[in-house]
C-alpha atoms as a PDB file:
ATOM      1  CA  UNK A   1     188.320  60.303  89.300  1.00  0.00           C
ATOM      2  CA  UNK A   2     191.088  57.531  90.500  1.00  0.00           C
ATOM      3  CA  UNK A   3     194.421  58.436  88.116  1.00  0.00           C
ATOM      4  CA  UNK A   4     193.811  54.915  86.171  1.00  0.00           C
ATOM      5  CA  UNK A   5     190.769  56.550  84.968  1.00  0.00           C
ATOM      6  CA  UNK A   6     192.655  59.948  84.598  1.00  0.00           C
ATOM      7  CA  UNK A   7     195.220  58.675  82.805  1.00  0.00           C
ATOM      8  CA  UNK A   8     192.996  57.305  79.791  1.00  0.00           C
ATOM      9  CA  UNK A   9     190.780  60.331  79.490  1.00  0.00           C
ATOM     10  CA  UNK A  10     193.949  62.286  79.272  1.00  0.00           C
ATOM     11  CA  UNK A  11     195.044  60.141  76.092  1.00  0.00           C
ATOM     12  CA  UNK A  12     191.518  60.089  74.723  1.00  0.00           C
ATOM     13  CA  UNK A  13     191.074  63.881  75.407  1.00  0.00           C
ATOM     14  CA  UNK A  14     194.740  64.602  73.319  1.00  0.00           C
ATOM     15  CA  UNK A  15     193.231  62.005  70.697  1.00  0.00           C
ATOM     16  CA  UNK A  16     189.954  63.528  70.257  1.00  0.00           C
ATOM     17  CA  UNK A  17     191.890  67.312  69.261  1.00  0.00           C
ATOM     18  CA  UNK A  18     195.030  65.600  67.242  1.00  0.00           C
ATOM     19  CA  UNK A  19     197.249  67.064  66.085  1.00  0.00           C
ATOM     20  CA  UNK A  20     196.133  70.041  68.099  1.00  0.00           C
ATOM     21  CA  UNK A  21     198.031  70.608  71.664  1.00  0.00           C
ATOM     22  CA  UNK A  22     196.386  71.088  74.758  1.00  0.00           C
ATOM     23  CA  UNK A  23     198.178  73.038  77.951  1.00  0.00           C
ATOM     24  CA  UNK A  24     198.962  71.559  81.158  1.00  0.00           C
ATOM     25  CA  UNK A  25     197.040  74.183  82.717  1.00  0.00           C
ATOM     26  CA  UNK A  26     193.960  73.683  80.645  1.00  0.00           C
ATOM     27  CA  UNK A  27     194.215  70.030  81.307  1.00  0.00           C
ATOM     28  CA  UNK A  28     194.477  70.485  84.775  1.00  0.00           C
ATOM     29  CA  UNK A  29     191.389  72.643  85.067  1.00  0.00           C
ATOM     30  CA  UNK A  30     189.260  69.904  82.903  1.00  0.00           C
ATOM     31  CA  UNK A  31     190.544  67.290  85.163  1.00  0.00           C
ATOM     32  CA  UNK A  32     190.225  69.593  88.707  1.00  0.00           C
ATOM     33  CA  UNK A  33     193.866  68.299  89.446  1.00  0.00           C
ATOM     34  CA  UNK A  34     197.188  70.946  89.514  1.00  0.00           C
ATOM     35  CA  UNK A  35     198.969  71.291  86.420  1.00  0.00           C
ATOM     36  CA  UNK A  36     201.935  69.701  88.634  1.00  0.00           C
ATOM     37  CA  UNK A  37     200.251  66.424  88.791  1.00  0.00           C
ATOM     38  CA  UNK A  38     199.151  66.598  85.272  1.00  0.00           C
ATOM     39  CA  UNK A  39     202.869  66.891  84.062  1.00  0.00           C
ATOM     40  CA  UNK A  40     203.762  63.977  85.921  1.00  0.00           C
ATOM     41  CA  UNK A  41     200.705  61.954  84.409  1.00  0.00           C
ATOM     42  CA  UNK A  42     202.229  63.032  81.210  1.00  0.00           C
ATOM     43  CA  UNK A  43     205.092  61.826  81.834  1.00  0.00           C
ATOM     44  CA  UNK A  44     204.412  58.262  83.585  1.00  0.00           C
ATOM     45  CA  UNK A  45     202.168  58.382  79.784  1.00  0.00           C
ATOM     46  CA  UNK A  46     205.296  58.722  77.885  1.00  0.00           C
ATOM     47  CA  UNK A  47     207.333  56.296  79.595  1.00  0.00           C
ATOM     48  CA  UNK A  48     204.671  53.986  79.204  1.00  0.00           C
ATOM     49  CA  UNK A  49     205.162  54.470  75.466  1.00  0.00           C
ATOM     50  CA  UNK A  50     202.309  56.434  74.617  1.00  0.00           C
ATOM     51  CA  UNK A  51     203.393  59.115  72.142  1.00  0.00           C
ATOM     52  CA  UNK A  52     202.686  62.386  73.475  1.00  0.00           C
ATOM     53  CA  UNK A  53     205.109  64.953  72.811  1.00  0.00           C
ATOM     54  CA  UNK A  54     204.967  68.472  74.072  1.00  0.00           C
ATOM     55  CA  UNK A  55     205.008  71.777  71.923  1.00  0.00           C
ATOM     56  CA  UNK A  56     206.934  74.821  73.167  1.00  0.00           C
ATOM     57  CA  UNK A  57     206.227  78.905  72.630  1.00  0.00           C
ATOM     58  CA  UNK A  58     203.099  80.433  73.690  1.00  0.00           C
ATOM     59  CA  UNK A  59     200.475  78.307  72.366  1.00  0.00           C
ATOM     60  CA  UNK A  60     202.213  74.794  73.208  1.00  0.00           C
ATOM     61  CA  UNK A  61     201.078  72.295  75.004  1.00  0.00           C
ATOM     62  CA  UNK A  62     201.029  68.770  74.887  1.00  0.00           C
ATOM     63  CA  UNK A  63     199.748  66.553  71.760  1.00  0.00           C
ATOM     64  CA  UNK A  64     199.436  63.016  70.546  1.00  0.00           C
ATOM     65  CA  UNK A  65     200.970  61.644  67.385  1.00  0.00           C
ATOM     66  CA  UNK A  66     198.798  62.247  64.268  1.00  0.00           C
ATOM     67  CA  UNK A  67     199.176  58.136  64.010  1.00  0.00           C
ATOM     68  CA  UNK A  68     196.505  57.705  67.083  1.00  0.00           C
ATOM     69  CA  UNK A  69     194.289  60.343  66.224  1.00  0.00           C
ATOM     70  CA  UNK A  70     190.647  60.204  65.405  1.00  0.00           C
ATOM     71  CA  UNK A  71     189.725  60.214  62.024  1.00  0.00           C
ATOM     72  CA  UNK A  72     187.960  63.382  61.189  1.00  0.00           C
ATOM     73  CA  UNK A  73     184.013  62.825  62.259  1.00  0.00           C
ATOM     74  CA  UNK A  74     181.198  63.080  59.417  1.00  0.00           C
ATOM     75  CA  UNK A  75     179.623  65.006  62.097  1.00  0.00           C
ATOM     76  CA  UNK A  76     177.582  67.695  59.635  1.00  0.00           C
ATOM     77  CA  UNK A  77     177.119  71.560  61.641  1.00  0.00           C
ATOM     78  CA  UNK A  78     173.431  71.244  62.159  1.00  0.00           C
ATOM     79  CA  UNK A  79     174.100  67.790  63.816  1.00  0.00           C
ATOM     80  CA  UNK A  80     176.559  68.535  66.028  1.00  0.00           C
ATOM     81  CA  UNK A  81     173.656  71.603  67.639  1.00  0.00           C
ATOM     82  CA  UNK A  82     171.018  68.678  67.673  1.00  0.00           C
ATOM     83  CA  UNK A  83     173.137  66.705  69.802  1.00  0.00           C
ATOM     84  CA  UNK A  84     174.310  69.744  72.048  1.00  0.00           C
ATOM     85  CA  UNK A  85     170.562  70.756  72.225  1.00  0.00           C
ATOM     86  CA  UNK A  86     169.734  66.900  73.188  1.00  0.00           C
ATOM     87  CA  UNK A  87     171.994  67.668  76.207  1.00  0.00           C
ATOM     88  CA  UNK A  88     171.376  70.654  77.406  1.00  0.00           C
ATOM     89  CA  UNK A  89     168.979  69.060  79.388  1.00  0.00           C
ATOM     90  CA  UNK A  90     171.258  66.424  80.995  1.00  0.00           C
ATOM     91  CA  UNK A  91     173.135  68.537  83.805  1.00  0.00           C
ATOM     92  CA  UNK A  92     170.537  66.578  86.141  1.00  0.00           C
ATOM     93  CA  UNK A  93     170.503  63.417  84.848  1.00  0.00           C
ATOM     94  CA  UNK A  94     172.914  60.036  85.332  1.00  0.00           C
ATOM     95  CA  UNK A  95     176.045  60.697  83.269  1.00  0.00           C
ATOM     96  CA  UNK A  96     175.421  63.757  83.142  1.00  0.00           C
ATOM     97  CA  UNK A  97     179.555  64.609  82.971  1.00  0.00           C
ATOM     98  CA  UNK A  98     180.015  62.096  80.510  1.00  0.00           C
ATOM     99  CA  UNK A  99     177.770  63.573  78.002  1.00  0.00           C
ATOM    100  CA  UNK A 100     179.297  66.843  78.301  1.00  0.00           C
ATOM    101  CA  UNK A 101     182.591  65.225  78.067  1.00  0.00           C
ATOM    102  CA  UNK A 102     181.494  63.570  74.624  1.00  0.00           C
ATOM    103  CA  UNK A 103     179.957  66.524  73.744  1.00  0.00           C
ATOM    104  CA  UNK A 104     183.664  68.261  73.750  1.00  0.00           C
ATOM    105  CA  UNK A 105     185.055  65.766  71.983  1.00  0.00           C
ATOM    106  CA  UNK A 106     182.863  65.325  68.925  1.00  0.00           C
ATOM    107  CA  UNK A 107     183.222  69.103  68.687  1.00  0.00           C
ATOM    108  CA  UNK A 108     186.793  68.814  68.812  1.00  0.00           C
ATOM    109  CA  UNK A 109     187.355  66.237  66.097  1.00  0.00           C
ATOM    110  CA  UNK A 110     185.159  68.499  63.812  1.00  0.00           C
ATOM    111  CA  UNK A 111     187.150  69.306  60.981  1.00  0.00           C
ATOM    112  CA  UNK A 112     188.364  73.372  61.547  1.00  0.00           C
ATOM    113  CA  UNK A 113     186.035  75.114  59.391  1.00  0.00           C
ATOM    114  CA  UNK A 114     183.015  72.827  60.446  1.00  0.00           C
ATOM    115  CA  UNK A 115     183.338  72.894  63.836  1.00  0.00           C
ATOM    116  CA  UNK A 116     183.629  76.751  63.541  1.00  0.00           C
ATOM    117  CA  UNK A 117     180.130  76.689  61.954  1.00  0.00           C
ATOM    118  CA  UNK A 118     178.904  74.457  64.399  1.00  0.00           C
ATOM    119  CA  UNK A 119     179.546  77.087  66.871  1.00  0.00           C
ATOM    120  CA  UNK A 120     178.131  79.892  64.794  1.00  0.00           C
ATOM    121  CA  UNK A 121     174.822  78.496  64.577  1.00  0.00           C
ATOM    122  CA  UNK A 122     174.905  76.935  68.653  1.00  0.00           C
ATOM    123  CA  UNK A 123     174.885  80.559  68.674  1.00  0.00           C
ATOM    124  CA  UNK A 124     171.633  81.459  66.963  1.00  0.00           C
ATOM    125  CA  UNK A 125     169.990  78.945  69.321  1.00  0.00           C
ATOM    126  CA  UNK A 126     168.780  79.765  73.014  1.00  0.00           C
ATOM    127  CA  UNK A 127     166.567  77.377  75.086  1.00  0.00           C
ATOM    128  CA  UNK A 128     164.353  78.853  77.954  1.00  0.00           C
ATOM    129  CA  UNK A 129     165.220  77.397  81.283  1.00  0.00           C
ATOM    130  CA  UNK A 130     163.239  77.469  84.668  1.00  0.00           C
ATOM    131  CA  UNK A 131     164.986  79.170  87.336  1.00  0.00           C
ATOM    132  CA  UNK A 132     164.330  75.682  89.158  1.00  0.00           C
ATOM    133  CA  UNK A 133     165.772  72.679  87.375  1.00  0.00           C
ATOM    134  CA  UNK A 134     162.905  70.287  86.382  1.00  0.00           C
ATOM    135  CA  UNK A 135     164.921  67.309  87.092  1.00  0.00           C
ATOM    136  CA  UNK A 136     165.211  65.703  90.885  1.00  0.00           C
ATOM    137  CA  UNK A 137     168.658  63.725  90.335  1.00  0.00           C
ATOM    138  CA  UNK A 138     170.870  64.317  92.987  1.00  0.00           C
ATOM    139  CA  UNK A 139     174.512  64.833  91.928  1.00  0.00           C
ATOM    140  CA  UNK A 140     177.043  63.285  94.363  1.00  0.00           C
ATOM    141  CA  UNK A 141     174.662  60.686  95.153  1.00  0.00           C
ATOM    142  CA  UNK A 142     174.181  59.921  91.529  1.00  0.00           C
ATOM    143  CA  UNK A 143     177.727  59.600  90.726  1.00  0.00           C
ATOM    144  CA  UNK A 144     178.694  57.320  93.345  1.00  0.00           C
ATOM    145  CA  UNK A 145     175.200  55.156  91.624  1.00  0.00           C
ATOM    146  CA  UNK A 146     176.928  55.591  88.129  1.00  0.00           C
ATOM    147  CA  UNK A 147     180.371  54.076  89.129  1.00  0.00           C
ATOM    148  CA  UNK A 148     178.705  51.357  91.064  1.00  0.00           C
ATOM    149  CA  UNK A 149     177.177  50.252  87.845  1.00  0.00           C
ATOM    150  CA  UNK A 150     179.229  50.615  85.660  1.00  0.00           C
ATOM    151  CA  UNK A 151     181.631  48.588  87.821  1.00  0.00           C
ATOM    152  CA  UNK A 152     179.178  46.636  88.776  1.00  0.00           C
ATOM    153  CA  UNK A 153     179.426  46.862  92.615  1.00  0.00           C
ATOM    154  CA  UNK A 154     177.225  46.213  95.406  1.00  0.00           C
ATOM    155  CA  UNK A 155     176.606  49.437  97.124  1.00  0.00           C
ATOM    156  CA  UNK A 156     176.030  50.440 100.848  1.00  0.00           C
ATOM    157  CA  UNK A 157     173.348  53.355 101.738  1.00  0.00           C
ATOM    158  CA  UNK A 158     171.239  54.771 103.958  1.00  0.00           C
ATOM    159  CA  UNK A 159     167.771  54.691 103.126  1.00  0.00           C
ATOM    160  CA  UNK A 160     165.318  57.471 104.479  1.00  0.00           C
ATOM    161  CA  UNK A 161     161.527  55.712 104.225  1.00  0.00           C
ATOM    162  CA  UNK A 162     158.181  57.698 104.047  1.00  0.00           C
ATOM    163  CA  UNK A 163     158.518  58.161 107.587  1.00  0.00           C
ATOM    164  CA  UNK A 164     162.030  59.518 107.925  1.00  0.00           C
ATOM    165  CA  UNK A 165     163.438  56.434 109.289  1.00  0.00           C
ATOM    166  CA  UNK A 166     166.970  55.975 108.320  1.00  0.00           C
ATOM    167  CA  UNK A 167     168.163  52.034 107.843  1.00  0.00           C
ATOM    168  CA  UNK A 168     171.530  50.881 106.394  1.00  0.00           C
ATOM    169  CA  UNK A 169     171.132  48.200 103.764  1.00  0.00           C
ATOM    170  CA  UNK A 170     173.838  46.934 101.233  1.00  0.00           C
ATOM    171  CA  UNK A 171     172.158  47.158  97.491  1.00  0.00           C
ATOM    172  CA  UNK A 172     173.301  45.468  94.156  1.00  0.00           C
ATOM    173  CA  UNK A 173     172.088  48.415  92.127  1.00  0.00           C
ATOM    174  CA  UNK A 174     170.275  47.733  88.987  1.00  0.00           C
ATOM    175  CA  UNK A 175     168.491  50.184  86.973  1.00  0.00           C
ATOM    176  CA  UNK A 176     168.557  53.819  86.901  1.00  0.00           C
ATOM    177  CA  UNK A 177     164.487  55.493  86.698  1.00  0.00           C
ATOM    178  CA  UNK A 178     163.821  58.934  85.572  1.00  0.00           C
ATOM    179  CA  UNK A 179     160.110  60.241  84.706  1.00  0.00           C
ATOM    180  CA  UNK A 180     158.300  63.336  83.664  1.00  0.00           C
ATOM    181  CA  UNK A 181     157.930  64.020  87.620  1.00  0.00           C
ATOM    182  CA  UNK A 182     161.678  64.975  87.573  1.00  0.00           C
ATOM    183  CA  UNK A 183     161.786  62.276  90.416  1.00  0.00           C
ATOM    184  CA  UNK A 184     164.660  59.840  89.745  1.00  0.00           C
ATOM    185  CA  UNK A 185     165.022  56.500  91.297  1.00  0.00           C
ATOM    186  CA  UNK A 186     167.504  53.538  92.108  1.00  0.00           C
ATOM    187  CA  UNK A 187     165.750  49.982  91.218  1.00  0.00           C
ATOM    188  CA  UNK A 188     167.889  47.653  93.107  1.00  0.00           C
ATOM    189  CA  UNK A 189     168.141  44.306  94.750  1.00  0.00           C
ATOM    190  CA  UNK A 190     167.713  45.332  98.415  1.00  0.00           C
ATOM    191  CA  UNK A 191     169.449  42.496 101.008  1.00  0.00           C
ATOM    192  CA  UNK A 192     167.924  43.914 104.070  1.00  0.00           C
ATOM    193  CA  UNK A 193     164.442  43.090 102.566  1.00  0.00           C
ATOM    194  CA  UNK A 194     165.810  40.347 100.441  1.00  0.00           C
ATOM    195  CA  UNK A 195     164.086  41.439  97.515  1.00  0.00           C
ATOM    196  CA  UNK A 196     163.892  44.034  94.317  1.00  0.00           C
ATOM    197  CA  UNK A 197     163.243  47.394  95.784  1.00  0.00           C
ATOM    198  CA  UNK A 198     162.882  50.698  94.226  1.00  0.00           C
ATOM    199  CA  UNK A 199     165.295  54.166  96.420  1.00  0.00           C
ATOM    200  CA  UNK A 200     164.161  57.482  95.598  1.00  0.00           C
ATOM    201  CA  UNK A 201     167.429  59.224  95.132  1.00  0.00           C
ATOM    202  CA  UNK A 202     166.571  62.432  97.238  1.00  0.00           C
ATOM    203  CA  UNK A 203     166.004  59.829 100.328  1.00  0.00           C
ATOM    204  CA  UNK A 204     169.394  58.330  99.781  1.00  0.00           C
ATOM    205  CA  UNK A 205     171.200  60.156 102.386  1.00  0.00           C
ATOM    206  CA  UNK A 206     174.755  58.474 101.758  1.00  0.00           C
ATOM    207  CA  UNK A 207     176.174  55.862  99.418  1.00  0.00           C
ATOM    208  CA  UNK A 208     178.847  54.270  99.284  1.00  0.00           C
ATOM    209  CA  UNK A 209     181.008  51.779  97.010  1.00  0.00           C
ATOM    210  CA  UNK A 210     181.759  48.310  98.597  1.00  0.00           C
ATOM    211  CA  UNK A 211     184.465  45.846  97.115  1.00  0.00           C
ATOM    212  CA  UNK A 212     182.034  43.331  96.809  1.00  0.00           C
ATOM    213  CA  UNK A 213     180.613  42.475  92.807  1.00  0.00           C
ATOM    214  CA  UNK A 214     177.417  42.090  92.406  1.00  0.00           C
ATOM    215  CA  UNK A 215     175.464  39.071  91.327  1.00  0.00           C
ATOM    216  CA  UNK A 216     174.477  38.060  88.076  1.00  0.00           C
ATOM    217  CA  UNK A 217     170.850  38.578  88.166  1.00  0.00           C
ATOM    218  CA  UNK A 218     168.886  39.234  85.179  1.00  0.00           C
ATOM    219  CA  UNK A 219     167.928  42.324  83.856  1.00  0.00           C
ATOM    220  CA  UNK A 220     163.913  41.771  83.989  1.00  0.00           C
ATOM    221  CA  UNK A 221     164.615  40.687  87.727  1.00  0.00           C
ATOM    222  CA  UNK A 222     164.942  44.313  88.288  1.00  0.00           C
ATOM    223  CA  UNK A 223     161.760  45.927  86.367  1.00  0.00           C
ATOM    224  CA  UNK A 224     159.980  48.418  87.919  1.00  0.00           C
ATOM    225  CA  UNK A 225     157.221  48.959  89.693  1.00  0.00           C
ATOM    226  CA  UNK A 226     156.611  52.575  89.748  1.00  0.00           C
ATOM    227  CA  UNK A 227     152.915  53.779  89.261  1.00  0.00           C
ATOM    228  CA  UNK A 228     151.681  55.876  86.371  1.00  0.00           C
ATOM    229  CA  UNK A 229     154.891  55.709  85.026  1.00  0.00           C
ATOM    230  CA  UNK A 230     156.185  54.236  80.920  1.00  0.00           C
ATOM    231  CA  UNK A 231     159.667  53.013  81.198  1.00  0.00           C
ATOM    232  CA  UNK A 232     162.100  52.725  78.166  1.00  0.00           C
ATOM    233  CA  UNK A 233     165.910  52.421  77.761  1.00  0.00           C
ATOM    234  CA  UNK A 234     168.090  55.622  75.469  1.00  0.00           C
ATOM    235  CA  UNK A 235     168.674  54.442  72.300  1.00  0.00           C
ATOM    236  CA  UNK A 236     171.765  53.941  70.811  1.00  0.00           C
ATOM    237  CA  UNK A 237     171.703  53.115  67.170  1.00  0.00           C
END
């Protein structure tokens, strides 16, 4: 995470927990940054005129002003454990740190008493996991996939066929793929071939951001091809 980007999940982590106070040292372990550099994001925040004050004595820490906190969310117990159930499955999945990240902070917004309960019956709830993960989505590859689009960036990778043979070829990505194989896959306008091709992301042996934008191509330019396989987008509303 670039400290742009650091910077406004700090203010929208205070936000979410207003008028609560979170430590520099809890902040820094959330962020994987020292609590040094977090006290000097704090403090480039509040000369920028964002109001975060900070709360001495053993339980201070830093908060934002009750006047740019979150409302209180209508977020009822048992909803709260549908959603956390929802992800539980996501650790191998694109945006996978994001959902745990909104996860936190529609737990933290809870009113008190609610969120309290919230925990009480996540409690009473245990899922059965495999000691091998279902899912085939690899991590550091993935992420670097996830920034490209939601930046929309052309990406640069190297491409391990059927065959093992390695090739270099600059990508504008455009869909992410998951199935019920576990296998997850990059659908993506391919230069080298000049054409919409689909990367299985455990051949993608490096990727890599470029500068360059990518095109405005359509969305159905980049439907998929996969065999025996029923595509459809999450749902938001």
């Amino acid at each position: 995470m670039n400290r742009t980007d650091r910077l406004y999940a700090i203010v929208e982590d205070l936000r979410a927990i207003s008028p609560r106070c979170r430590s520099a040292r809890e902040l820094a372990q959330r962020f994987e940054v020292s609590s040094r550099t977090i006290e000097r994001d704090i403090s480039a925040l509040q000369q920028a005129g964002v109001p975060i004050y900070a709360e001495v004595g053993r339980r201070g820490g830093y908060a934002l002003d009750r006047s740019m906190s979150l409302p209180p969310l209508n977020f009822t117990p048992a909803e709260a454990v549908a959603v956390a159930i929802a992800l539980s499955r996501t650790e191998q999945q694109p945006f996978a740190d994001e959902a745990r990240s909104a996860l936190r902070k529609l737990v933290a917004a809870m009113p008190g008493p609610e969120g309290e309960r919230a925990r009480q019956l996540a409690a009473r709830v245990q899922i059965l996991t495999d000691e091998k993960p279902e899912s085939r989505y690899t991590g550091s590859i993935g992420r670097v996939i996830e920034e490209a689009l939601l930046k929309g960036l052309v990406l640069r990778i190297r491409y391990a066929d059927a065959q093992s043979v390695l090739t270099t070829r600059d990508v504008e990505p455009g869909a992410f793929v998951g199935g019920r194989s576990g296998w997850w896959y990059l659908v993506a306008w391919c230069r080298l071939r000049d054409a919409v091709r689909v990367f299985r992301l455990d051949r993608i042996a490096d990727a890599a951001l470029t500068e360059e934008p990518v095109p405005g191509r359509p969305l159905e330019a980049f439907d998929a091809d996969i065999p025996h396989m029923i595509a459809r987008t999450p749902a938001l509303d």
